[in-house]
C-alpha atoms as a PDB file:
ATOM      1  CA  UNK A   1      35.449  19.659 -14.718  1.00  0.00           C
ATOM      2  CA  UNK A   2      33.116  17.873 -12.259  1.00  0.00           C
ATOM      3  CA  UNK A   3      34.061  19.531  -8.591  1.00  0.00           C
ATOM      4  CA  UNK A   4      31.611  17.152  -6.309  1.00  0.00           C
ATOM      5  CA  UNK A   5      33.225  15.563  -3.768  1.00  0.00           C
ATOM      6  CA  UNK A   6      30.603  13.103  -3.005  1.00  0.00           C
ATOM      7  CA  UNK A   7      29.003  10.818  -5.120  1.00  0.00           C
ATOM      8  CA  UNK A   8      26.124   8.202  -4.934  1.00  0.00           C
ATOM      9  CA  UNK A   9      25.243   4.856  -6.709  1.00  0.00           C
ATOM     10  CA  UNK A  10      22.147   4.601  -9.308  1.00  0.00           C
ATOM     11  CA  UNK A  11      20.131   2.237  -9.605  1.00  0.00           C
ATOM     12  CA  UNK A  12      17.666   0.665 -12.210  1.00  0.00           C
ATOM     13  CA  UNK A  13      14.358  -0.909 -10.948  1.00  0.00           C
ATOM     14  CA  UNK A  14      13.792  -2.649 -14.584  1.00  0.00           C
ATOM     15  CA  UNK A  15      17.149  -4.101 -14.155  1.00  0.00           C
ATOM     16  CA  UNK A  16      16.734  -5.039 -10.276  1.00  0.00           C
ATOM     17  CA  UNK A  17      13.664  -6.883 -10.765  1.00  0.00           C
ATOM     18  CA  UNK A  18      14.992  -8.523 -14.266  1.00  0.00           C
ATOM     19  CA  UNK A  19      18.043  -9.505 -11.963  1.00  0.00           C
ATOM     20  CA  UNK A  20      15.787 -11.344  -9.325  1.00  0.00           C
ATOM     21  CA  UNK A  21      15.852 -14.908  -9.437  1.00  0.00           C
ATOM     22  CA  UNK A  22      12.245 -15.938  -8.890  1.00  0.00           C
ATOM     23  CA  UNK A  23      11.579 -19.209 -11.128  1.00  0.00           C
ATOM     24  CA  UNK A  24       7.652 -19.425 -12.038  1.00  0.00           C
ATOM     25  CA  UNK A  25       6.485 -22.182  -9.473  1.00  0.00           C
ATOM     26  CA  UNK A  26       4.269 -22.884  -6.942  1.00  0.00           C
ATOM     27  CA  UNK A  27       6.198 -21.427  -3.971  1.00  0.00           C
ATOM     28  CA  UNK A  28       7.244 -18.578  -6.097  1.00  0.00           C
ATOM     29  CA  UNK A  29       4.050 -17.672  -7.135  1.00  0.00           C
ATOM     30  CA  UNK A  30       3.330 -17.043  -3.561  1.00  0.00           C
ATOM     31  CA  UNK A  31       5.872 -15.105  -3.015  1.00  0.00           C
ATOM     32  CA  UNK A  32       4.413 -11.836  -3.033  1.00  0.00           C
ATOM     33  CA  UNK A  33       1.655 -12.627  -1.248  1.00  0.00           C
ATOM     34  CA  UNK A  34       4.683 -13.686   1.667  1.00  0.00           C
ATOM     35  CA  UNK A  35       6.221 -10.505   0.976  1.00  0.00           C
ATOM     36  CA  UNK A  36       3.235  -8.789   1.546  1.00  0.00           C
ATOM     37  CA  UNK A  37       2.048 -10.472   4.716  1.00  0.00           C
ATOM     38  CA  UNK A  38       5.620  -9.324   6.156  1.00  0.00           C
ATOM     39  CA  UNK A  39       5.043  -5.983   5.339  1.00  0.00           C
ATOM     40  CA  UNK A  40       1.627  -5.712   6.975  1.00  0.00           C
ATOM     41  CA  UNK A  41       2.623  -8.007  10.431  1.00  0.00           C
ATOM     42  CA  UNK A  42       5.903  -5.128  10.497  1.00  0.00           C
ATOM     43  CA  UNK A  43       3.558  -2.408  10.214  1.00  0.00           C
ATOM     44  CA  UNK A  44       0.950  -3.585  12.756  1.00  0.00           C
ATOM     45  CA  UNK A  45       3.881  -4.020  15.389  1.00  0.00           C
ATOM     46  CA  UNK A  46       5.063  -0.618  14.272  1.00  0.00           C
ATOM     47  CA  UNK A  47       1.939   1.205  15.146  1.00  0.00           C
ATOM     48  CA  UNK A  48       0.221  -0.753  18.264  1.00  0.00           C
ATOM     49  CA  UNK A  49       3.768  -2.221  19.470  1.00  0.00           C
ATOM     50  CA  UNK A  50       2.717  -4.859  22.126  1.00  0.00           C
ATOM     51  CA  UNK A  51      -1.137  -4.554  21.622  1.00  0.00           C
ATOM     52  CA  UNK A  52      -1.132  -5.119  18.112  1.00  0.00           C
ATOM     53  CA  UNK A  53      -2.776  -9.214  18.390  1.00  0.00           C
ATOM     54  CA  UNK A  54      -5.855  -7.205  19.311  1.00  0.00           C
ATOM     55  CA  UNK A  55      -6.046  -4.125  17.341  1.00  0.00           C
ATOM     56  CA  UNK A  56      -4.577  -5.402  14.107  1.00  0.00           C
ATOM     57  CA  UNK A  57      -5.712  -7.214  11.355  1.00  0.00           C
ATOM     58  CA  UNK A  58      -4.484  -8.639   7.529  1.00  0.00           C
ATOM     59  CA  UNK A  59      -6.906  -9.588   4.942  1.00  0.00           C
ATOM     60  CA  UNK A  60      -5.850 -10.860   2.168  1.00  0.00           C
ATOM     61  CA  UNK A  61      -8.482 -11.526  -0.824  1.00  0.00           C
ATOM     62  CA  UNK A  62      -8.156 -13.282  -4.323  1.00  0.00           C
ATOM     63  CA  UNK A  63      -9.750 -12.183  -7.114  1.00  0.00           C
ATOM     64  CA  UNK A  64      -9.571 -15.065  -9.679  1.00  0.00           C
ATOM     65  CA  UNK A  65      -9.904 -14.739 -13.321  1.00  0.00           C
ATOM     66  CA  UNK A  66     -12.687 -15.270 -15.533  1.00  0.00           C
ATOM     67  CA  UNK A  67     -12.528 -20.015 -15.272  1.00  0.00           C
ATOM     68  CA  UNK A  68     -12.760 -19.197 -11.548  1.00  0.00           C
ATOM     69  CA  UNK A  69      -9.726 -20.555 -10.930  1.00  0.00           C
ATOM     70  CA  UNK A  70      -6.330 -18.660 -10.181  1.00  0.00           C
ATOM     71  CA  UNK A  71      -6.415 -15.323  -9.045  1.00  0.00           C
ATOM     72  CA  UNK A  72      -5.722 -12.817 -11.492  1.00  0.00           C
ATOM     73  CA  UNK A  73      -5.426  -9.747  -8.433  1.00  0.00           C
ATOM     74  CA  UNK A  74      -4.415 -10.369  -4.428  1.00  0.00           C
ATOM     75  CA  UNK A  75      -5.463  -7.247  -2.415  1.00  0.00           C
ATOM     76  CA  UNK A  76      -3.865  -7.432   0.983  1.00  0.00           C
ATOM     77  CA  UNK A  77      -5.277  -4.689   3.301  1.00  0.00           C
ATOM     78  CA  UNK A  78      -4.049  -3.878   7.023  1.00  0.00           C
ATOM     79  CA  UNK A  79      -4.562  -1.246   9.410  1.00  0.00           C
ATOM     80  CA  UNK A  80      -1.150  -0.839  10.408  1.00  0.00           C
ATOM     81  CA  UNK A  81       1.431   2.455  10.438  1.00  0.00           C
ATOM     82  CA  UNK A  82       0.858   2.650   6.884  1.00  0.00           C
ATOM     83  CA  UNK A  83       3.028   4.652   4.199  1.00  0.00           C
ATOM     84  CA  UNK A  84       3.764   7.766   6.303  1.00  0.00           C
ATOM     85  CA  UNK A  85       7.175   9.889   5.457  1.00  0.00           C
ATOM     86  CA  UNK A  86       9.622   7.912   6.956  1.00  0.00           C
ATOM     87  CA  UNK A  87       8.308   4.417   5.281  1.00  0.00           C
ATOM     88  CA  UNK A  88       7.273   5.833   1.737  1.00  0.00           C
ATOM     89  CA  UNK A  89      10.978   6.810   1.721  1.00  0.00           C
ATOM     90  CA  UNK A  90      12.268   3.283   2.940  1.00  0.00           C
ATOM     91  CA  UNK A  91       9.715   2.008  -0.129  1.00  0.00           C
ATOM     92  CA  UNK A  92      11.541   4.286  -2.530  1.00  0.00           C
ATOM     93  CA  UNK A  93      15.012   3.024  -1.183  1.00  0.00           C
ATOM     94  CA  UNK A  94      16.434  -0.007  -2.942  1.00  0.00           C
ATOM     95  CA  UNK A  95      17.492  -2.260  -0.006  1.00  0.00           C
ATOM     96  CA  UNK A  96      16.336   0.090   2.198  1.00  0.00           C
ATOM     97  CA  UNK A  97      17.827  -0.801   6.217  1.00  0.00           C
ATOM     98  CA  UNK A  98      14.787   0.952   7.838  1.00  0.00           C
ATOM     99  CA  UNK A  99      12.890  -2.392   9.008  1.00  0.00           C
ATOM    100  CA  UNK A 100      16.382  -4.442   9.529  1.00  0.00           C
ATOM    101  CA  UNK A 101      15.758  -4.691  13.003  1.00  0.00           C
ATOM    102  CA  UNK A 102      12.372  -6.768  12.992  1.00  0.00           C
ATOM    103  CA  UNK A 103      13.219  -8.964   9.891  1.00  0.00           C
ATOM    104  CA  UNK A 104      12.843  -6.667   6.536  1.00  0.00           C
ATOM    105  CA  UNK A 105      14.911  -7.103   3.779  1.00  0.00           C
ATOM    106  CA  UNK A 106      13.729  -4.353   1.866  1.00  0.00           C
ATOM    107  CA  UNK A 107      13.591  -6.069  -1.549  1.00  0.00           C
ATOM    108  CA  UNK A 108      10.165  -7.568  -1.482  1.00  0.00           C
ATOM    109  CA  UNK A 109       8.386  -4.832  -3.617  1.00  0.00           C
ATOM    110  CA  UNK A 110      10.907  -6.545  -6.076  1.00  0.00           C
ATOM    111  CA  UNK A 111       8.894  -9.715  -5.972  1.00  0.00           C
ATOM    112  CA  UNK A 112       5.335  -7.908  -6.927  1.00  0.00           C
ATOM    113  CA  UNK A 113       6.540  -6.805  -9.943  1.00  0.00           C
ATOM    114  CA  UNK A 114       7.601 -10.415 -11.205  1.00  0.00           C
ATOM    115  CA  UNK A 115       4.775 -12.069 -10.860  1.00  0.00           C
ATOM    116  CA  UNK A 116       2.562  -9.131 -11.524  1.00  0.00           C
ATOM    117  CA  UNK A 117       2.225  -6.399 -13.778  1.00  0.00           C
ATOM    118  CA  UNK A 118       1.801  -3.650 -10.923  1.00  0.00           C
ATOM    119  CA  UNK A 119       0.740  -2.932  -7.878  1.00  0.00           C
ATOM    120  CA  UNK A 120      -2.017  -0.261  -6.691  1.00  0.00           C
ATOM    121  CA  UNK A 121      -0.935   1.095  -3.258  1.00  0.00           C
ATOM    122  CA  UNK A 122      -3.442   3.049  -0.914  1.00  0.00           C
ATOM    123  CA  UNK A 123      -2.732   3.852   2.367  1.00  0.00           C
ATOM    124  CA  UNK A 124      -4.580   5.968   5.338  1.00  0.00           C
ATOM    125  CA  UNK A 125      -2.313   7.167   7.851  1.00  0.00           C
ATOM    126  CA  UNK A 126      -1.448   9.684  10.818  1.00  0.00           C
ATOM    127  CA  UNK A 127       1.251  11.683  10.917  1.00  0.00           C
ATOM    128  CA  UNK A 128       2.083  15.197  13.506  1.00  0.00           C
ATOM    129  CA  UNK A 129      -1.411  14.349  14.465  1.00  0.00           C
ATOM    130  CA  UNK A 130      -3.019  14.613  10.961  1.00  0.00           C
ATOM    131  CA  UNK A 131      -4.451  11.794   9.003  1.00  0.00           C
ATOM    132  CA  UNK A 132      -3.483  11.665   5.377  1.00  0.00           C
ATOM    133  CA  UNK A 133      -4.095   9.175   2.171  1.00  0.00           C
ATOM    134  CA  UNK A 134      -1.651   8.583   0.137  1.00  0.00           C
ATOM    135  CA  UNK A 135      -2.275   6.730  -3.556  1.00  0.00           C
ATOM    136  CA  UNK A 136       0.382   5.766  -6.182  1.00  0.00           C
ATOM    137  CA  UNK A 137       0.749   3.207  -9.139  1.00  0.00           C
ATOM    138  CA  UNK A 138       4.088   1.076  -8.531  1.00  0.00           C
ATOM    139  CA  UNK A 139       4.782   0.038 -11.681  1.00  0.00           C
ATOM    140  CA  UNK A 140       7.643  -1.763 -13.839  1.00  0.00           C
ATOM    141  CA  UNK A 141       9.321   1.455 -16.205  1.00  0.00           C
ATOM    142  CA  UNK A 142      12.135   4.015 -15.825  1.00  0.00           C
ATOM    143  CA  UNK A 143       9.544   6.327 -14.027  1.00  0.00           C
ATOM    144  CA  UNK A 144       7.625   3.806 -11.440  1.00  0.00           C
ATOM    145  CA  UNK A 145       5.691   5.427  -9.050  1.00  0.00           C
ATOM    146  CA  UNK A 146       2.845   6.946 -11.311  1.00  0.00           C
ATOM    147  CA  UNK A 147      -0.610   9.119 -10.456  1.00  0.00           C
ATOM    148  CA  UNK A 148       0.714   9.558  -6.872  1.00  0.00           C
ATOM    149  CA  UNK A 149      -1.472  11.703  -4.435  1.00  0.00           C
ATOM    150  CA  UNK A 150      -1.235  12.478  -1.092  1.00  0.00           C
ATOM    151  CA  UNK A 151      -4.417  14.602   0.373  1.00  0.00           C
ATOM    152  CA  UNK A 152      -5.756  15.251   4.187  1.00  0.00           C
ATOM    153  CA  UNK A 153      -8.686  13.486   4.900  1.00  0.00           C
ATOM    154  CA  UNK A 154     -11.114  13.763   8.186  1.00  0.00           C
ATOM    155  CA  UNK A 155     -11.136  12.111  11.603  1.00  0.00           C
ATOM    156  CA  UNK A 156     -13.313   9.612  10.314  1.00  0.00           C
ATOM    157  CA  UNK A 157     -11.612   8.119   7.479  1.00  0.00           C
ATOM    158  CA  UNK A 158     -10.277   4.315   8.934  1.00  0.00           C
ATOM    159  CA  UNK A 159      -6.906   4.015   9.226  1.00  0.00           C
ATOM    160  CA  UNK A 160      -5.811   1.133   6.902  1.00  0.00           C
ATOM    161  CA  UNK A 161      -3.567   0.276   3.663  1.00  0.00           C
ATOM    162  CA  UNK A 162      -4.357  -1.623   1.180  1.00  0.00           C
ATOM    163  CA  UNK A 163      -1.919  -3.114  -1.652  1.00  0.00           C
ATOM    164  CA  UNK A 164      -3.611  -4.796  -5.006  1.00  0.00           C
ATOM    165  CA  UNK A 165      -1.213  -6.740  -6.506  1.00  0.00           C
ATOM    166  CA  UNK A 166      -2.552  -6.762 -10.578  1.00  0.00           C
ATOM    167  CA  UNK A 167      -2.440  -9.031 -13.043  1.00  0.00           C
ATOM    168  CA  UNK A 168      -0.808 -11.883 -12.409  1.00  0.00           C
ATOM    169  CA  UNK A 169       1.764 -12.852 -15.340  1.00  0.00           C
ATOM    170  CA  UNK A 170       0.821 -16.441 -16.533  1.00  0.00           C
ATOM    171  CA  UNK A 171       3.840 -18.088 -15.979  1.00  0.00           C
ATOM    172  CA  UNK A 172       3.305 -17.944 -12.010  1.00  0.00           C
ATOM    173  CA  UNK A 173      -0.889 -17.901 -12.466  1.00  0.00           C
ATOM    174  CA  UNK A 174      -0.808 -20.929 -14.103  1.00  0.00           C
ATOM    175  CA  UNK A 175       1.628 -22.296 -11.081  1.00  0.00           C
ATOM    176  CA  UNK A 176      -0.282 -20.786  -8.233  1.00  0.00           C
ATOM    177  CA  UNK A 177      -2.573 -23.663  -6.028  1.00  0.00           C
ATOM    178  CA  UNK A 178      -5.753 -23.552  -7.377  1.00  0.00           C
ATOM    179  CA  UNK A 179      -7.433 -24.610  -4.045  1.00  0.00           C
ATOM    180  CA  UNK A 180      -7.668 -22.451  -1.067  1.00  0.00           C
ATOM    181  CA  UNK A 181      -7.247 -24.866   1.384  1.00  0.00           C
ATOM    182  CA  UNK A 182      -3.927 -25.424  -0.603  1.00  0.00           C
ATOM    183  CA  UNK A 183      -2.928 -21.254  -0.683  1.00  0.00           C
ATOM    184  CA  UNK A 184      -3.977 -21.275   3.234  1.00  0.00           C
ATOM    185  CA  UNK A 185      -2.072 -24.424   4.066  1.00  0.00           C
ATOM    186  CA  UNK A 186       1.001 -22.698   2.305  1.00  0.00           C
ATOM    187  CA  UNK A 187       1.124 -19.553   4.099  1.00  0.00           C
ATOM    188  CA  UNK A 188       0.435 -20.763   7.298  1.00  0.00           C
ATOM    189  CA  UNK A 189       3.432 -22.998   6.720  1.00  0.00           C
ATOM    190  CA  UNK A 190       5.747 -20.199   5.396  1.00  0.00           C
ATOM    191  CA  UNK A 191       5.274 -18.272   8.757  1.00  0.00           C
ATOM    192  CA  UNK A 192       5.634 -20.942  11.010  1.00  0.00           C
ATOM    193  CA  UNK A 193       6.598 -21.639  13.847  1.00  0.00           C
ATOM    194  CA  UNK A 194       7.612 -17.893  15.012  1.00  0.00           C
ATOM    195  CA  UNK A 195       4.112 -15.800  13.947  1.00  0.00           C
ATOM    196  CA  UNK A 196       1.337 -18.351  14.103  1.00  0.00           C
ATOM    197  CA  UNK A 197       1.065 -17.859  18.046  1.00  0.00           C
ATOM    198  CA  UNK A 198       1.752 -14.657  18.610  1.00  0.00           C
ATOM    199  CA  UNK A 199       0.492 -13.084  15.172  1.00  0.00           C
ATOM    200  CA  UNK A 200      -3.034 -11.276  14.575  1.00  0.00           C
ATOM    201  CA  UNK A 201      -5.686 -12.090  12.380  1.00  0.00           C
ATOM    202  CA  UNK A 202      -4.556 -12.871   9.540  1.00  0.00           C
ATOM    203  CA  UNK A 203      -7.805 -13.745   6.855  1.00  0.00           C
ATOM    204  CA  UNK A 204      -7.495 -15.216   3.578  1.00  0.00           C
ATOM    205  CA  UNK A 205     -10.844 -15.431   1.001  1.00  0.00           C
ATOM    206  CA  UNK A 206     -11.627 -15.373  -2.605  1.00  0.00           C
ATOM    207  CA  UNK A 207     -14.937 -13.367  -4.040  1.00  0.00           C
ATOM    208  CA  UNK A 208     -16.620 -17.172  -3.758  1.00  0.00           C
ATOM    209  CA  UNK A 209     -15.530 -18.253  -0.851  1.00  0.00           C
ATOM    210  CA  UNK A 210     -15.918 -17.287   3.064  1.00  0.00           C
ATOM    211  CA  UNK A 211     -12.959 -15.932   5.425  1.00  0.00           C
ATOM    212  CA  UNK A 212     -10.455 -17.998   6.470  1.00  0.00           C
ATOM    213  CA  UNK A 213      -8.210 -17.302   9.762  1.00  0.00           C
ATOM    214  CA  UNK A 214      -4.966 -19.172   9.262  1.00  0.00           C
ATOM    215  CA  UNK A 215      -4.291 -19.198  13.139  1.00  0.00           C
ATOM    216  CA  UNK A 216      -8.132 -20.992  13.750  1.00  0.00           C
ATOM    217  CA  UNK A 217      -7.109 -23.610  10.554  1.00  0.00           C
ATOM    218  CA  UNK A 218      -4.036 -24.557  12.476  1.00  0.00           C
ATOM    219  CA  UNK A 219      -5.709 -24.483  15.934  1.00  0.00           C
ATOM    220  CA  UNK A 220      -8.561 -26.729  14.483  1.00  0.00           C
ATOM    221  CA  UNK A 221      -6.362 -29.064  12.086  1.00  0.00           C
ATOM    222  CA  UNK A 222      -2.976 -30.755  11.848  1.00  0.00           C
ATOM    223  CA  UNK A 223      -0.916 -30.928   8.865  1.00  0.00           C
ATOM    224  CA  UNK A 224       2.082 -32.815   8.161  1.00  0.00           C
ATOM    225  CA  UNK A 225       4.819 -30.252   8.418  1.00  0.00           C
ATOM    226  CA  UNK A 226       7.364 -32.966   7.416  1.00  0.00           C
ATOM    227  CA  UNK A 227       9.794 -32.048   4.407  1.00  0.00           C
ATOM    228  CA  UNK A 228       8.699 -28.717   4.517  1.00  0.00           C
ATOM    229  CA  UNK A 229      10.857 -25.292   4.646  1.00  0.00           C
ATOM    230  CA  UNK A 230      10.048 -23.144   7.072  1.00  0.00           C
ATOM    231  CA  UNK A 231      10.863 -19.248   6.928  1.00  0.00           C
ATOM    232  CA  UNK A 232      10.493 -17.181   9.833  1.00  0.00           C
ATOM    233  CA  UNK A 233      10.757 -13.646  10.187  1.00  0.00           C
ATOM    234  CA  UNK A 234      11.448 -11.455  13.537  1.00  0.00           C
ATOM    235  CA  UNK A 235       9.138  -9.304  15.187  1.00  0.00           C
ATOM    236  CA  UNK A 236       8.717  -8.109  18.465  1.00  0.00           C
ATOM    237  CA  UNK A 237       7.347 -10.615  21.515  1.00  0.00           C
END
């Protein structure tokens, strides 16, 4: 006879991202890059709180595939909090409540592994004054965080964390803009009109192509915001 007196749900991440309505379009094929922007803009307010539109950045690169022409990989880095204890837990926690407060849902991971086949997560953090890396595989199977390490590095390794988002499944690749000034026009959009005064860098390239800062391509152009759906998240101000 079973004797516990408390009991707790399972879950199944094949099943939770099979479950996730996310048709292959353009906007959806974004998504994760969205998702992933969030993430970074939470962390960066996490760790420099009211100073973080000068000490933070969010670069987010495209590597496309071998025509040149969608990105096969996305590799967003920050230097934000990064995946200390308390948010490596939140990451394992389906719907996890730990970023409620400042706009996190805690299902976005869910969107990386939709539109790609994994993700490649390393972060460089501080934590009881020590600086650690952490590196994992996040990956769609019964057992998903794989070849996870977490070491003590020196004083002089940069705090940062950067997430490569691999192999993008065709169905969204072949949906994704193929021009940058498309992909930058999108995302500035998507975090309008809450983050694009009050955000920090926020750079988008590809391997052939120079930076882009989202905030000086609104300051320095106007686009027709008419028709379009705006999603904000909250953050501190």
């Amino acid at each position: 006879m079973d004797n516990k007196t408390e009991y707790t749900f399972k879950s199944s991440l094949i099943s939770r991202v099979r479950n996730f309505s996310l048709t292959p379009n353009e906007k959806n094929s974004l998504m994760p890059i969205f998702e992933a922007i969030t993430n970074s803009l939470q962390s960066l307010y996490e760790a420099y709180d009211k100073d973080w539109l000068n000490k933070g950045f969010v670069n987010i690169l495209l590597y496309l595939d071998q025509e040149g022409k969608y990105p096969k990989d996305i590799e967003i880095e920050d230097n934000g909090i990064g995946f200390n204890k308390v948010n490596f837990d939140s990451f394992l926690t389906f719907d996890s409540t730990h970023k409620l407060e400042i706009g996190g849902k805690g299902i976005g991971r869910f969107s990386w592994l939709k539109v790609f086949e994994s993700a490649h997560i390393i972060s460089t953090f501080i934590e009881n004054d020590i600086k650690y890396k952490r590196e994992f595989d996040f990956v769609l199977n019964d057992t998903p965080i794989q070849n996870h390490s977490l070491i003590q590095v020196s004083d002089n390794e940069p705090i940062r964390t950067i997430i490569t988002l691999k192999c993008m499944k065709s169905e969204y690749r072949s949906r994704f803009p193929n021009q940058m000034e498309t992909v930058i026009k999108k995302v500035l959009i998507h975090f309008l009109p809450s983050l694009i005064t009050v955000s920090p860098s926020i750079n988008i390239l590809s391997e052939n192509q120079d930076s882009s800062d989202i905030k000086e391509v609104f300051s320095n152009n106007s686009f027709n915001l008419q028709e379009q759906v705006i999603e904000t998240e909250k953050y501190g101000t």
